[in-house]
Protein backbone atom coordinates (compact mmCIF):
# COMPACT_ATOMS: atom_id res chain seq x y z
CA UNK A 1 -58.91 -74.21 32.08
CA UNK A 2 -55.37 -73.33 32.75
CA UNK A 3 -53.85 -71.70 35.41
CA UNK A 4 -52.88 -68.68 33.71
CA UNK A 5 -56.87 -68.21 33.00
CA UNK A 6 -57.85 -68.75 36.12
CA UNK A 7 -55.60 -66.40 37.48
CA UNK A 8 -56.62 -63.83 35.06
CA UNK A 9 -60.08 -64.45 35.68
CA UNK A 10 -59.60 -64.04 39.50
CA UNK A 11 -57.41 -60.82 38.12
CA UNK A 12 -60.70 -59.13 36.03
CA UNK A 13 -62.58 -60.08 39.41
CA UNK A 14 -61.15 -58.52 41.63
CA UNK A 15 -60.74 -55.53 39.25
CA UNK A 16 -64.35 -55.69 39.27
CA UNK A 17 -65.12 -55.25 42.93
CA UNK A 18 -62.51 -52.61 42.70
CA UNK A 19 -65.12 -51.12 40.34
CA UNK A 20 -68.11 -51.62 42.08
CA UNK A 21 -66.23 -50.14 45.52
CA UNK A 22 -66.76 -46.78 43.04
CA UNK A 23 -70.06 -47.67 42.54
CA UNK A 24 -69.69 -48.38 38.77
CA UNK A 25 -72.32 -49.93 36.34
CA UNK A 26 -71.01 -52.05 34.21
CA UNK A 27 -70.23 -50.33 31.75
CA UNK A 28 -68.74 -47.92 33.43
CA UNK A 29 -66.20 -50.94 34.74
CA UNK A 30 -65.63 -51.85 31.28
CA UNK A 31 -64.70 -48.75 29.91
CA UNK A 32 -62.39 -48.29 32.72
CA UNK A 33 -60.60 -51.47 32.82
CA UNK A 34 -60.41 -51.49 29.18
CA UNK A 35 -58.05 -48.18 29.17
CA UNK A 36 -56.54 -48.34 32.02
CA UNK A 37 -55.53 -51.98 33.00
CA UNK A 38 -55.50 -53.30 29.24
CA UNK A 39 -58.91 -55.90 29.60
CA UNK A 40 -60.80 -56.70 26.66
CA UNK A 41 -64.69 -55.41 27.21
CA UNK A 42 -66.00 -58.73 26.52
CA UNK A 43 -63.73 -59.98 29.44
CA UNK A 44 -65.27 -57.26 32.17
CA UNK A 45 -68.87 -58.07 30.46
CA UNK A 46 -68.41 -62.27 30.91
CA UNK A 47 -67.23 -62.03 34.48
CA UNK A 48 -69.26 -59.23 35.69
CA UNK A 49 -72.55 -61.87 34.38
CA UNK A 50 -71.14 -64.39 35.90
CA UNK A 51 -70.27 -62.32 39.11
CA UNK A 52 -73.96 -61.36 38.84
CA UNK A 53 -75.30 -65.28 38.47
CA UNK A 54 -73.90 -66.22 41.68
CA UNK A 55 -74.75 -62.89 43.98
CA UNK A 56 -77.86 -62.08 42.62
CA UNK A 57 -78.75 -60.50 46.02
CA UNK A 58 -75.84 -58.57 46.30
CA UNK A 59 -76.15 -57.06 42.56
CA UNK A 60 -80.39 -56.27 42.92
CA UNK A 61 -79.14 -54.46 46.46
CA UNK A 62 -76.22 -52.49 44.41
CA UNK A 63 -78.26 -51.65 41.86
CA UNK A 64 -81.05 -49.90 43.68
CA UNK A 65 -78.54 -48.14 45.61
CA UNK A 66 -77.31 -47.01 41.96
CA UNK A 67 -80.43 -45.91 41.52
CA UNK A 68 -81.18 -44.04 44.87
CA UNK A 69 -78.35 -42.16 44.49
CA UNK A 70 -78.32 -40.95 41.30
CA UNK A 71 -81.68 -40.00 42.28
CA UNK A 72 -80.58 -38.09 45.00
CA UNK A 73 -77.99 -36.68 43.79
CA UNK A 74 -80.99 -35.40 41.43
CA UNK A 75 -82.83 -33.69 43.62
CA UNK A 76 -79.90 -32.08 45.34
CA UNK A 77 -79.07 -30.45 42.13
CA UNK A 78 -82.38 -29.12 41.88
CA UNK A 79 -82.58 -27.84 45.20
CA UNK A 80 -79.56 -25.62 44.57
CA UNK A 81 -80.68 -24.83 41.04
CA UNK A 82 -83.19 -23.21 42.62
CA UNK A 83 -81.19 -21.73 45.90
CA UNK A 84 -79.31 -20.12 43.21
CA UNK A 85 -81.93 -18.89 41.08
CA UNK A 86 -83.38 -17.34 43.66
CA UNK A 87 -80.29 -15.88 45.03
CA UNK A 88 -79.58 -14.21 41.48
CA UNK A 89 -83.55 -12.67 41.56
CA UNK A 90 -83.39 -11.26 45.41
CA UNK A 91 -79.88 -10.00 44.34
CA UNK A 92 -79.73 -6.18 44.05
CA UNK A 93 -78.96 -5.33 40.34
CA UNK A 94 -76.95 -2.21 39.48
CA UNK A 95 -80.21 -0.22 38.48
CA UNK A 96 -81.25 -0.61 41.92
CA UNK A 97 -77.85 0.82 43.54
C-alpha cells in the first residue's frame, strides 16, 4: 500500500471518530462523509469494520450507549407528550370563560 492510501485511510479514520464524537451509527457517518468531505460509502463502511475488528470493546460500549439514549430520549418525549396533553385538557376553553 502506498503512502497516499495510507494517508487517506488514516484521513477516513479520523473522520470517523469525528463521527462517532456525534454519536453516529454508521450509517449515519457514511452519509455524512459522503456529502460533505467527498468519501465513497464503501470507504466509511471498510474502515469503520475494520475500526470495529480491532476495538471491539470500545464499539459493543458505543453501541449500547446508542441504544440507551435513543431510549431515553424516548421516554422523555413521552413524558412531555403527556405534560402537554394534560396541560391542553386542564386548560380553560373559551366555553368555560
Amino acid at each position: 500500500m502506498g503512502d497516499s492510501s495510507a494517508s487517506y485511510i488514516r484521513l477516513v479514520q479520523h473522520l470517523i471518530e469525528k463521527c462517532l464524537l456525534f454519536n453516529m451509527n454508521k450509517e449515519e457517518c457514511m452519509e455524512a462523509l459522503s456529502k460533505h468531505a467527498n468519501i465513497k460509502p464503501v470507504i466509511t463502511s471498510t474502515v469503520w469494520k475494520e475500526l470495529q475488528k480491532e476495538n471491539k470493546e470500545f464499539f459493543e460500549a458505543y453501541d449500547k450507549q446508542r441504544e440507551d439514549m435513543i431510549l431515553e430520549m424516548e421516554t422523555m418525549q413521552r413524558v412531555f407528550q403527556k405534560i402537554i396533553a394534560d396541560a391542553a385538557a386542564n386548560s380553560p376553553t373559551d366555553a368555560d370563560k
